[in-house]
Structures are given as C-alpha cells and as structure tokens.
PDB file of N, CA and C in Angstrom:
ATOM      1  N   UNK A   1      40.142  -1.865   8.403  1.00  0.00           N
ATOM      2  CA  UNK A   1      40.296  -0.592   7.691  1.00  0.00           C
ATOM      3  C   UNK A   1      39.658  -0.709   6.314  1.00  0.00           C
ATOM      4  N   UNK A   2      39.216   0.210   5.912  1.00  0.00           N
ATOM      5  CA  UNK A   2      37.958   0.233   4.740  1.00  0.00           C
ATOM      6  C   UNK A   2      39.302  -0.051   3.526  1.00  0.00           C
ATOM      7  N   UNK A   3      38.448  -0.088   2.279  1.00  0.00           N
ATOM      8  CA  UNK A   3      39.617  -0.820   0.797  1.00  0.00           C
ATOM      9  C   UNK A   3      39.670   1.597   0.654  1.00  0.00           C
ATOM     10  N   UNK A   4      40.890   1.679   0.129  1.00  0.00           N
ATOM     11  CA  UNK A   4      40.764   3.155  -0.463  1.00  0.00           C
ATOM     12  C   UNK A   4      40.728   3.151  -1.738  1.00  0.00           C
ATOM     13  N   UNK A   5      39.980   3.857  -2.206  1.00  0.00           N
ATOM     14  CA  UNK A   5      39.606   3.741  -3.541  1.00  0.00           C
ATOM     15  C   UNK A   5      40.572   5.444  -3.722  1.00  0.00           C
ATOM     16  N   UNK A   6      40.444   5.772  -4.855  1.00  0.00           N
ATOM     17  CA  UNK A   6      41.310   7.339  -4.984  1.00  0.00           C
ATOM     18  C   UNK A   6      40.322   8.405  -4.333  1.00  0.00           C
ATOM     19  N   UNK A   7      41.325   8.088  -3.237  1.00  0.00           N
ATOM     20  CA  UNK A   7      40.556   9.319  -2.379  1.00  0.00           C
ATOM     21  C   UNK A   7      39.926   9.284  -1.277  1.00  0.00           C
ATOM     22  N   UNK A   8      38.867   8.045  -1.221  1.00  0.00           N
ATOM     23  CA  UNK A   8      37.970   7.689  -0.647  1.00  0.00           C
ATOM     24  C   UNK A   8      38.581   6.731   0.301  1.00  0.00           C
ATOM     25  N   UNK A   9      37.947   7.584   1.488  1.00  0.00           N
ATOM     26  CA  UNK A   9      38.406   6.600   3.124  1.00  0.00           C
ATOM     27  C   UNK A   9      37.416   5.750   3.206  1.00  0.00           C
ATOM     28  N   UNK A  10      35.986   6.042   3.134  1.00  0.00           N
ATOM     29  CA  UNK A  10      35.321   5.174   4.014  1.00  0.00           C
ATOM     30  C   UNK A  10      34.347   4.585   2.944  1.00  0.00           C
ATOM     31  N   UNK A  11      34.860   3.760   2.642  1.00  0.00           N
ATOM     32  CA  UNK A  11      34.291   2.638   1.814  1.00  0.00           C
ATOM     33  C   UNK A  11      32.590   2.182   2.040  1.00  0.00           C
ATOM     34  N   UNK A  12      31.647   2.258   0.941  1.00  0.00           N
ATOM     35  CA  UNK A  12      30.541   2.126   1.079  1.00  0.00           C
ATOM     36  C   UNK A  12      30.115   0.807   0.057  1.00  0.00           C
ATOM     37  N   UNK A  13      29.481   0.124   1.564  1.00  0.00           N
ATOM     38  CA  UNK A  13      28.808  -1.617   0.929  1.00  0.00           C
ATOM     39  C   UNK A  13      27.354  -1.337   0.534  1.00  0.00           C
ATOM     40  N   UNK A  14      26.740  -0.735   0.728  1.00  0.00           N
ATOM     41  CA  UNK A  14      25.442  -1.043   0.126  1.00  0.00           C
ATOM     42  C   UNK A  14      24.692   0.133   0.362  1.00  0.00           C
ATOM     43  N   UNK A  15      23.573   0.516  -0.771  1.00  0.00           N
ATOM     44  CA  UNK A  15      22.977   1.707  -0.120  1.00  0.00           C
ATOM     45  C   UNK A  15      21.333   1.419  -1.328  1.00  0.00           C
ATOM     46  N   UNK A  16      20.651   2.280  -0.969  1.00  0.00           N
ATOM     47  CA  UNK A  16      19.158   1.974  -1.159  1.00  0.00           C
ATOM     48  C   UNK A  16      18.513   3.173  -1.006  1.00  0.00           C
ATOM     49  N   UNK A  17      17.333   3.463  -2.314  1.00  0.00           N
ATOM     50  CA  UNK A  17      16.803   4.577  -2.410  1.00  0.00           C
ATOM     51  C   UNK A  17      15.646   4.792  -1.140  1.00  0.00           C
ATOM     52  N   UNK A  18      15.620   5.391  -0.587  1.00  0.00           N
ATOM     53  CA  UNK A  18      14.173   5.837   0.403  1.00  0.00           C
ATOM     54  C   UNK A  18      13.017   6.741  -0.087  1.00  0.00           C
ATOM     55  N   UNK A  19      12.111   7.112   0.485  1.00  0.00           N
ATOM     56  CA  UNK A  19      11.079   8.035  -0.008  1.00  0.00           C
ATOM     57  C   UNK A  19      11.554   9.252   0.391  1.00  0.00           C
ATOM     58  N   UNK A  20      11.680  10.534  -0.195  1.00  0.00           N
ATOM     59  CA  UNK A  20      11.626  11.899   0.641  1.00  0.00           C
ATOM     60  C   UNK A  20      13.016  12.262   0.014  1.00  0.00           C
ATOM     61  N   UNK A  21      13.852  11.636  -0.871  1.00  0.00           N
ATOM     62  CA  UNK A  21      15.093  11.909  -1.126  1.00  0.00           C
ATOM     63  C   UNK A  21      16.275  11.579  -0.106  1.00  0.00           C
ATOM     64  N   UNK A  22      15.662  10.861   0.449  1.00  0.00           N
ATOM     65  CA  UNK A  22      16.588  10.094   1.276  1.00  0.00           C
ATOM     66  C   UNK A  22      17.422   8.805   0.935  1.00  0.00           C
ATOM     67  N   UNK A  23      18.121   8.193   1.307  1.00  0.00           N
ATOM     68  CA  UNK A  23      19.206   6.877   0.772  1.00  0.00           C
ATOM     69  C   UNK A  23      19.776   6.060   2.615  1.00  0.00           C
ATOM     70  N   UNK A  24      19.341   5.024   2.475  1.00  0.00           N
ATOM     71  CA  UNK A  24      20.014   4.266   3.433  1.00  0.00           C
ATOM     72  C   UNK A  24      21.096   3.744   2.928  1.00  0.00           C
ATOM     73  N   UNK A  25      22.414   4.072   3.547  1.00  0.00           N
ATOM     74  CA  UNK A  25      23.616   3.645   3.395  1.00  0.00           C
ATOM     75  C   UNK A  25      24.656   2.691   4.255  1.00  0.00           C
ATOM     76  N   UNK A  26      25.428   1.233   3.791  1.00  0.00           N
ATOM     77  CA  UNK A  26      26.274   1.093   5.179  1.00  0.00           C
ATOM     78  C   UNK A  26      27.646   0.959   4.690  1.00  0.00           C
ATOM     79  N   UNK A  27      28.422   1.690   5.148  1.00  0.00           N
ATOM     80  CA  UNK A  27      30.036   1.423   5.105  1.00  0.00           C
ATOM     81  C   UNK A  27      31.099   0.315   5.854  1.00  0.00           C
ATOM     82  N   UNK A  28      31.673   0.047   5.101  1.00  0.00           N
ATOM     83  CA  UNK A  28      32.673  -0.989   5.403  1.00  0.00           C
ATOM     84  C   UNK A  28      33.132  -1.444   6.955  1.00  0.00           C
ATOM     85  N   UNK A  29      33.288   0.513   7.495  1.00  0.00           N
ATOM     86  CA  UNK A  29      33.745  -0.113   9.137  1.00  0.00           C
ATOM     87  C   UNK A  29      32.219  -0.286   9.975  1.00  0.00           C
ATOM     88  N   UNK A  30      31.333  -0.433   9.449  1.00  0.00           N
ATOM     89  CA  UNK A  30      29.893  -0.673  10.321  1.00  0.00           C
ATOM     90  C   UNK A  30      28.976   0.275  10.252  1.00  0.00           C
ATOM     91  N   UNK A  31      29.403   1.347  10.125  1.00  0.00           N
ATOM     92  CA  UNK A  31      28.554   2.446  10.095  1.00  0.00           C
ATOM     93  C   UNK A  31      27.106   2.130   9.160  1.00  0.00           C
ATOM     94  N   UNK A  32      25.921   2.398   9.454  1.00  0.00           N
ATOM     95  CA  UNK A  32      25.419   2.504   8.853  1.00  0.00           C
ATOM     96  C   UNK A  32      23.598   3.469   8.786  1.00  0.00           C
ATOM     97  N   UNK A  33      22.935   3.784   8.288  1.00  0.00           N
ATOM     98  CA  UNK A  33      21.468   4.113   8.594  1.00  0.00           C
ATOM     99  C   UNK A  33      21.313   5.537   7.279  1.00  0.00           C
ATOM    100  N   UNK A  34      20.181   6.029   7.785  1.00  0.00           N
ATOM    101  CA  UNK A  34      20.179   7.214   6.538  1.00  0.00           C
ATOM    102  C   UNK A  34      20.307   8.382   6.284  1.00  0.00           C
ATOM    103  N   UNK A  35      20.593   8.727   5.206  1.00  0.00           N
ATOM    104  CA  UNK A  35      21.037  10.695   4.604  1.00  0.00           C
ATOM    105  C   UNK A  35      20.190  10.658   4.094  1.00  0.00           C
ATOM    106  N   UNK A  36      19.421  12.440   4.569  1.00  0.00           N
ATOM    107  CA  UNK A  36      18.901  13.109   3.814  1.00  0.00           C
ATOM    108  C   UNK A  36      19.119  14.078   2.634  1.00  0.00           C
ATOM    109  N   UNK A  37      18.874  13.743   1.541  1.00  0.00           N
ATOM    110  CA  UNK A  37      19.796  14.244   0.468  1.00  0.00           C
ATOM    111  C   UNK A  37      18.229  15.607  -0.660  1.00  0.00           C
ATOM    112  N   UNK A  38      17.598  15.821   0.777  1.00  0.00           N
ATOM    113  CA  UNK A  38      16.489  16.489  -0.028  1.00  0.00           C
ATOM    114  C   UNK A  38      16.888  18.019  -0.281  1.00  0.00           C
ATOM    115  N   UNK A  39      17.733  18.485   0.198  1.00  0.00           N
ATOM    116  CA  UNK A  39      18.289  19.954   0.200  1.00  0.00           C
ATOM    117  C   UNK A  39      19.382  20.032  -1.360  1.00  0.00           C
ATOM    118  N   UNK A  40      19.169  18.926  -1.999  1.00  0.00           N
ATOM    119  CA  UNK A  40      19.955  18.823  -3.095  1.00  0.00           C
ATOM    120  C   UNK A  40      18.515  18.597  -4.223  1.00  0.00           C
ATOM    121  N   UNK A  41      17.687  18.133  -3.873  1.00  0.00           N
ATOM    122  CA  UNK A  41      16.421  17.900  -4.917  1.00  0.00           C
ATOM    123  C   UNK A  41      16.135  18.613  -5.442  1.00  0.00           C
ATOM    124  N   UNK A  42      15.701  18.685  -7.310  1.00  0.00           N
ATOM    125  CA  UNK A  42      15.721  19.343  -8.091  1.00  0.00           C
ATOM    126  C   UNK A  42      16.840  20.624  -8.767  1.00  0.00           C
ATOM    127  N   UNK A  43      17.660  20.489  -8.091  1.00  0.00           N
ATOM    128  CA  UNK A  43      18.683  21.707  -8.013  1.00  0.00           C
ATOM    129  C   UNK A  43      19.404  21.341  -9.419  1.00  0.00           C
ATOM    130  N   UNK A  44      19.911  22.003 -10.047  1.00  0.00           N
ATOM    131  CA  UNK A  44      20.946  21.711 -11.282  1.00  0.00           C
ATOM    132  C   UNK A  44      20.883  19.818 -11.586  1.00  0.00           C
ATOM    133  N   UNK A  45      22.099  19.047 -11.839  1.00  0.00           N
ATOM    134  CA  UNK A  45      21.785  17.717 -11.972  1.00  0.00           C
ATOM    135  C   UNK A  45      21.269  16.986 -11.325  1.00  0.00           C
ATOM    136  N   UNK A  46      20.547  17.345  -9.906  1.00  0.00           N
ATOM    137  CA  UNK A  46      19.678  16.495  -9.110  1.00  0.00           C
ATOM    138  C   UNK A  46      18.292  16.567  -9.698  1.00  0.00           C
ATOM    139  N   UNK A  47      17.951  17.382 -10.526  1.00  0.00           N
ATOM    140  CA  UNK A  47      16.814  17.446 -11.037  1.00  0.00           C
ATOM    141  C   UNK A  47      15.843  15.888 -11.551  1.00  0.00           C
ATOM    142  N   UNK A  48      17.622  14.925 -11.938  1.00  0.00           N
ATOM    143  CA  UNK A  48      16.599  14.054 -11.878  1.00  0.00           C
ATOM    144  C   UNK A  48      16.283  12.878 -11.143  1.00  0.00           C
ATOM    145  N   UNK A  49      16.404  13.451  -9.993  1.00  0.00           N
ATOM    146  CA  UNK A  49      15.552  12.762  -9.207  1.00  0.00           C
ATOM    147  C   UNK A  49      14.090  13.086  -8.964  1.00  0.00           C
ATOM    148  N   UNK A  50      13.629  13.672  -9.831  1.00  0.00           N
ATOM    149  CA  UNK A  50      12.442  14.107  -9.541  1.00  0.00           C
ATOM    150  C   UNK A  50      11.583  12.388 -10.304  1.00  0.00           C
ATOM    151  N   UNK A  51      12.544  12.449 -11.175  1.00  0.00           N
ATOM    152  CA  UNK A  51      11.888  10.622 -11.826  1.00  0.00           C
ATOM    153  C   UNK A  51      11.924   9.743 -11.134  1.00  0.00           C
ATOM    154  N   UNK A  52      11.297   9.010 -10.159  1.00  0.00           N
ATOM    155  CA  UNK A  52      11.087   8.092  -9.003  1.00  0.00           C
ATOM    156  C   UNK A  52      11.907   7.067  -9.787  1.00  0.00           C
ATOM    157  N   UNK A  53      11.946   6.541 -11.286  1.00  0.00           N
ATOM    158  CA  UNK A  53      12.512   5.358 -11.701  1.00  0.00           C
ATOM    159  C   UNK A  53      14.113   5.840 -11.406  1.00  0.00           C
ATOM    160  N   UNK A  54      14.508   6.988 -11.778  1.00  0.00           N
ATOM    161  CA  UNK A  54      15.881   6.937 -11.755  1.00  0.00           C
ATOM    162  C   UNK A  54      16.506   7.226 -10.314  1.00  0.00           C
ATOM    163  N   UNK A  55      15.361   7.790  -9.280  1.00  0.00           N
ATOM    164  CA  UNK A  55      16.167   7.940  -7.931  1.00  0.00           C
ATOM    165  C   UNK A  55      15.892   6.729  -7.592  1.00  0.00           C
ATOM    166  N   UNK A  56      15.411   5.340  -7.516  1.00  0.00           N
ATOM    167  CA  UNK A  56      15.433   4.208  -7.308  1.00  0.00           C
ATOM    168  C   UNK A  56      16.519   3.593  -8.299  1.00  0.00           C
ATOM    169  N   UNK A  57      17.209   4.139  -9.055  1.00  0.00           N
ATOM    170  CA  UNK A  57      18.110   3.648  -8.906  1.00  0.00           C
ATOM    171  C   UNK A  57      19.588   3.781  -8.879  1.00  0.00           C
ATOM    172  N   UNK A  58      19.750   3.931  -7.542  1.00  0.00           N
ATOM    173  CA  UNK A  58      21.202   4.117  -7.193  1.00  0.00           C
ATOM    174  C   UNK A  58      21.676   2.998  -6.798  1.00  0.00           C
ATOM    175  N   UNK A  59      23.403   3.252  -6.868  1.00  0.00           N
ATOM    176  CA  UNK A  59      23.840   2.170  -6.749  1.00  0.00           C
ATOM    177  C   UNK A  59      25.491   2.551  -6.363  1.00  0.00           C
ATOM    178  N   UNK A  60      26.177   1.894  -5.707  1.00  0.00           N
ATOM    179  CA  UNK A  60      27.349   1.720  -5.517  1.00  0.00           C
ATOM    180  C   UNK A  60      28.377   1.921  -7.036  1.00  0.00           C
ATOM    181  N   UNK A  61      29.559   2.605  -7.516  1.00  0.00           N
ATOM    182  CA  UNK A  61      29.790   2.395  -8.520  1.00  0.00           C
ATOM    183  C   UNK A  61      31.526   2.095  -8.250  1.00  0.00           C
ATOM    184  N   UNK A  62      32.298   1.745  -9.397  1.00  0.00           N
ATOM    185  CA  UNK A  62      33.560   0.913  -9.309  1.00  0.00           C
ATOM    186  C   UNK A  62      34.182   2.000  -8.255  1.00  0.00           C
ATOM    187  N   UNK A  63      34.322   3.126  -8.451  1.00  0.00           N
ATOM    188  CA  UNK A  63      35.289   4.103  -7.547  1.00  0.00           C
ATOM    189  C   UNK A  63      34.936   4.231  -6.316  1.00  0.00           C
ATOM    190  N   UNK A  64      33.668   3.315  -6.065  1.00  0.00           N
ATOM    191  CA  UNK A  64      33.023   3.852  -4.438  1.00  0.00           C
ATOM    192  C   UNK A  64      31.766   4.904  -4.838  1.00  0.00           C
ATOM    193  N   UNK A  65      32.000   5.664  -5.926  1.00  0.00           N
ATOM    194  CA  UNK A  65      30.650   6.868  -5.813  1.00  0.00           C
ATOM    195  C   UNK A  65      29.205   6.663  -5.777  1.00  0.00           C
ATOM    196  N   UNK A  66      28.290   7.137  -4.810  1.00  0.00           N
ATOM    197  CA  UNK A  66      27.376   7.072  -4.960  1.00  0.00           C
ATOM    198  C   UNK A  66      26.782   7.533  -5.816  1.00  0.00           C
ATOM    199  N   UNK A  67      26.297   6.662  -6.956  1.00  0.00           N
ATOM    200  CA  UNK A  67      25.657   6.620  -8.417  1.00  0.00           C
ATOM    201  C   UNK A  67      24.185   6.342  -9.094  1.00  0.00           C
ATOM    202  N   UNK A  68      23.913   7.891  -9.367  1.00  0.00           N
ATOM    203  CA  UNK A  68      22.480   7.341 -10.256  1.00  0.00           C
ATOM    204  C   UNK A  68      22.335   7.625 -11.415  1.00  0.00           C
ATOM    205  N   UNK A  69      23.336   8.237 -11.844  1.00  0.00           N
ATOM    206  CA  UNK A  69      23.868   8.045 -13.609  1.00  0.00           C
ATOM    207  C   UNK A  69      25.383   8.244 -13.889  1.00  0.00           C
ATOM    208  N   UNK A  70      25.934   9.072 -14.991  1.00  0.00           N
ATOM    209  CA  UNK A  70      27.143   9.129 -15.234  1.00  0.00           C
ATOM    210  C   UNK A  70      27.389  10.890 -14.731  1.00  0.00           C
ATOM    211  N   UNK A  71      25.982  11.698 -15.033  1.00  0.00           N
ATOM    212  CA  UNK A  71      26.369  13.115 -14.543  1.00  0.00           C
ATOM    213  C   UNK A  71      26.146  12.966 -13.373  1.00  0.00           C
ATOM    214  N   UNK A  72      25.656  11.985 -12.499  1.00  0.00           N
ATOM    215  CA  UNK A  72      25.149  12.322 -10.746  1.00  0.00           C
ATOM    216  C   UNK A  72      25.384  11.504  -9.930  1.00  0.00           C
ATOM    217  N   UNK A  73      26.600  11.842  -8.866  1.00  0.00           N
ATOM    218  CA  UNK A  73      27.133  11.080  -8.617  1.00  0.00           C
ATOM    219  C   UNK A  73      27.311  11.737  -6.905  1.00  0.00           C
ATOM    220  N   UNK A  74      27.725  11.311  -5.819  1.00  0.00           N
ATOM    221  CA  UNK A  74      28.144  12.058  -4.593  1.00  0.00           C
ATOM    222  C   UNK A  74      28.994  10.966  -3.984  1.00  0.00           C
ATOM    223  N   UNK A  75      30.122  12.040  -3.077  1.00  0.00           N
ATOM    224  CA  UNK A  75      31.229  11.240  -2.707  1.00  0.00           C
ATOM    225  C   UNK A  75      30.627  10.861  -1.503  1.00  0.00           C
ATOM    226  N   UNK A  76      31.110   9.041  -1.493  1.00  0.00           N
ATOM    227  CA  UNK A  76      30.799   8.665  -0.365  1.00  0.00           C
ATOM    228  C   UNK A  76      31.750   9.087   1.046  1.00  0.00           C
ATOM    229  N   UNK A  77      32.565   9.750   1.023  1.00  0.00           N
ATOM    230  CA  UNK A  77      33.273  10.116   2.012  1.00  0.00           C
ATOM    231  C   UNK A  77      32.305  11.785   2.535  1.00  0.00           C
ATOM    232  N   UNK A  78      31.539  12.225   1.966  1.00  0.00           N
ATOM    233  CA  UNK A  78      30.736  13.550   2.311  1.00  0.00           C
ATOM    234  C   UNK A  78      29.430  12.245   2.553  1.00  0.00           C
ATOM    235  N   UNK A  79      28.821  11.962   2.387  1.00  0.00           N
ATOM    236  CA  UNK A  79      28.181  11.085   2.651  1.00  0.00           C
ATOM    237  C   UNK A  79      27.728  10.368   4.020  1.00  0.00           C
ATOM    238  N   UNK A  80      29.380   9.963   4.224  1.00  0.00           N
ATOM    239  CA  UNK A  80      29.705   9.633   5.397  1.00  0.00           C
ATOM    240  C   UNK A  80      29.544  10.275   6.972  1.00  0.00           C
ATOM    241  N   UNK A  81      30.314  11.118   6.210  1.00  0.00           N
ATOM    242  CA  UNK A  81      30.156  12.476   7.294  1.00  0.00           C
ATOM    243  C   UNK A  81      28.980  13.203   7.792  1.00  0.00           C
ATOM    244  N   UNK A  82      27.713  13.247   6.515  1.00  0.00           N
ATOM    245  CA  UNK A  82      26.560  13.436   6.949  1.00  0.00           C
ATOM    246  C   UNK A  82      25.742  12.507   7.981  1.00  0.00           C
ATOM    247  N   UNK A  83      26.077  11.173   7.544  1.00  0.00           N
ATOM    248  CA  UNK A  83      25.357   9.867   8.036  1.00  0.00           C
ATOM    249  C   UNK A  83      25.978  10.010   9.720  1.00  0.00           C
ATOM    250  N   UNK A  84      27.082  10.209   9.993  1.00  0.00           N
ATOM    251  CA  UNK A  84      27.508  10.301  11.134  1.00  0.00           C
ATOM    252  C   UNK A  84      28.080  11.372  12.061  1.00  0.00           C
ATOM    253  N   UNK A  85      27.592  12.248  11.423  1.00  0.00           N
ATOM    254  CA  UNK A  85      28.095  14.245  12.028  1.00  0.00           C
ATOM    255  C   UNK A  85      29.520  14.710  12.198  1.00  0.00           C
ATOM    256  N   UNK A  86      30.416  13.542  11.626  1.00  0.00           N
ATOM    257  CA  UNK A  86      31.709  13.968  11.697  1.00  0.00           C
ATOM    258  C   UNK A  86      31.935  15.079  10.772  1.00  0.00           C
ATOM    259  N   UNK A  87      33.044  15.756  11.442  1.00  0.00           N
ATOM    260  CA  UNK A  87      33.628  16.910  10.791  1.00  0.00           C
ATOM    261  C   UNK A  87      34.466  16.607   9.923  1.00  0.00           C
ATOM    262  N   UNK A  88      34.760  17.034   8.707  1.00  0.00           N
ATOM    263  CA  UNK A  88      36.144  17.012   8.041  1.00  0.00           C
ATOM    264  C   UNK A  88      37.225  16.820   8.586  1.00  0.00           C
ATOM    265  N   UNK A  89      37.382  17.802  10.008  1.00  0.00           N
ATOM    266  CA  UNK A  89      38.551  17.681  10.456  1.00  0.00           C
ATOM    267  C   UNK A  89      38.932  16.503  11.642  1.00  0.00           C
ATOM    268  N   UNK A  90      37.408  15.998  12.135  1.00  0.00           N
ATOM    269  CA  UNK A  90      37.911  15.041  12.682  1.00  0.00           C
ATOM    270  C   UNK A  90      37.909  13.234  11.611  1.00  0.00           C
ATOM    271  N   UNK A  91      37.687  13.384  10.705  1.00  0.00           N
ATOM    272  CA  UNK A  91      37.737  12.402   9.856  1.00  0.00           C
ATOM    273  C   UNK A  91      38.950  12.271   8.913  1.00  0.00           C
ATOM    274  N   UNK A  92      39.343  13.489   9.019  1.00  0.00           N
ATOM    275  CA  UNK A  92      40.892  13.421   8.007  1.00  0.00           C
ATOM    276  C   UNK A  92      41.840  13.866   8.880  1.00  0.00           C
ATOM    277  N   UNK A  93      42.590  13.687  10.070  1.00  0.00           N
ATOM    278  CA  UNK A  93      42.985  14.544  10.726  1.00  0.00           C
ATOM    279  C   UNK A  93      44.444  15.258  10.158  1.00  0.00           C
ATOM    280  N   UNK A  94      45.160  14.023   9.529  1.00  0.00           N
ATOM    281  CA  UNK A  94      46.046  14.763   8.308  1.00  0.00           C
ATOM    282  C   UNK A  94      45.845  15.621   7.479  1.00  0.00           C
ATOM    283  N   UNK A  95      44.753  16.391   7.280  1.00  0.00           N
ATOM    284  CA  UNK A  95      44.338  17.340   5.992  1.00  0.00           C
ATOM    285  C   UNK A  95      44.736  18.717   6.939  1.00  0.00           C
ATOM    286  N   UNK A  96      45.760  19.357   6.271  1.00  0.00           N
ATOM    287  CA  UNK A  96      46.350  20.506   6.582  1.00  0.00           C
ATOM    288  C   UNK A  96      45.339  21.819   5.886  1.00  0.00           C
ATOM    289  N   UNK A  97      44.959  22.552   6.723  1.00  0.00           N
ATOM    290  CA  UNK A  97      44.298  24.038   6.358  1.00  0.00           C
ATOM    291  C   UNK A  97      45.273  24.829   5.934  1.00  0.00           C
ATOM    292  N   UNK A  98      44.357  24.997   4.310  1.00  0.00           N
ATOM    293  CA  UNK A  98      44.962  26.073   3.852  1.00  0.00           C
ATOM    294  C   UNK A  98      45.188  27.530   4.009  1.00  0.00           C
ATOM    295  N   UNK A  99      43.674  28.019   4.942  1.00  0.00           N
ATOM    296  CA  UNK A  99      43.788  29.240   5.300  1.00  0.00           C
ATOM    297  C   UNK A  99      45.011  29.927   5.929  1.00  0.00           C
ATOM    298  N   UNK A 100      45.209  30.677   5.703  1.00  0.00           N
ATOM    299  CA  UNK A 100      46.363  31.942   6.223  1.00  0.00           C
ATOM    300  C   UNK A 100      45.886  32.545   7.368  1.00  0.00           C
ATOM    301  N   UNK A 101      47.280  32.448   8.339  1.00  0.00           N
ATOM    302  CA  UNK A 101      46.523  33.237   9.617  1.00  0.00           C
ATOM    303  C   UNK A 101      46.896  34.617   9.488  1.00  0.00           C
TER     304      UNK A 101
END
C-alpha cells in the first residue's frame, strides 16, 4: 500500500520531463508510463512551461506533488488517474457524492 501523504493515495516514485508536454511517471504500487499534460500548456501558470529549462525540471516534492516551481504544481492522485483511466469513483470508492437527488 502506497505511504499517504495528506490526501494523496497513490504515491509517486519518480517522474521525468518528455517532449510535447508530456511527463513519464511511476507510482509506488507499479503503475507506471506517460501523461499528456499538453491541454494545460501555456494556460494561466502553465505558461511556464513554455521555458524548456523549467519544464525539464520537474520533480517529485515533500507532499508527493508533482513540482516545477512553488506556483505549479499537480496532484499526483489526478495524475494517476490520467496515467491509468481510472475514475474518481473507482479509485476512491469511499468518496460520498455530494449531489442531491
């Protein structure tokens, strides 16, 4: 079972910038290969990734977040879910919907 950090289920060991705005990532229970994170490029604080030095460098940070400064950051548990098509609801199955029927 992955370490929980606040919040965070699925614990991420290592990850690495790609070309195209992409990131190869692998998590704790095995999971691993790459997100495309180009539908976020240039947008508000992704903007800077447009600097090849700073999208090379990401990095794992103390809470688990995937980190390429102090404003830009993405949860590795959404992350996760991209890397492997799980749903919210089948990844948390305890998370109660708030909607009203």
């Amino acid at each position: 079972m992955p370490i929980k950090y606040s919040g965070v289920m699925f614990e991420p060991l290592e990850v690495k910038a790609l070309s195209d705005y992409r990131i190869w990532i692998r998590y704790a229970d095995g999971e691993a290969g790459e997100v495309d994170l180009s539908h976020l490029a240039g947008q508000g604080v992704f903007e800077l990734w447009e600097d090849t030095q700073k999208w090379e460098d990401v990095r794992i940070a103390a809470d688990g977040a995937i980190r390429w400064s102090e404003e830009v950051e993405l949860c590795p548990d959404a992350t996760y879910l991209k890397l492997t098509g799980t749903s919210p609801k089948e990844a948390f199955p305890k998370l109660k919907s708030t909607a009203h029927a």
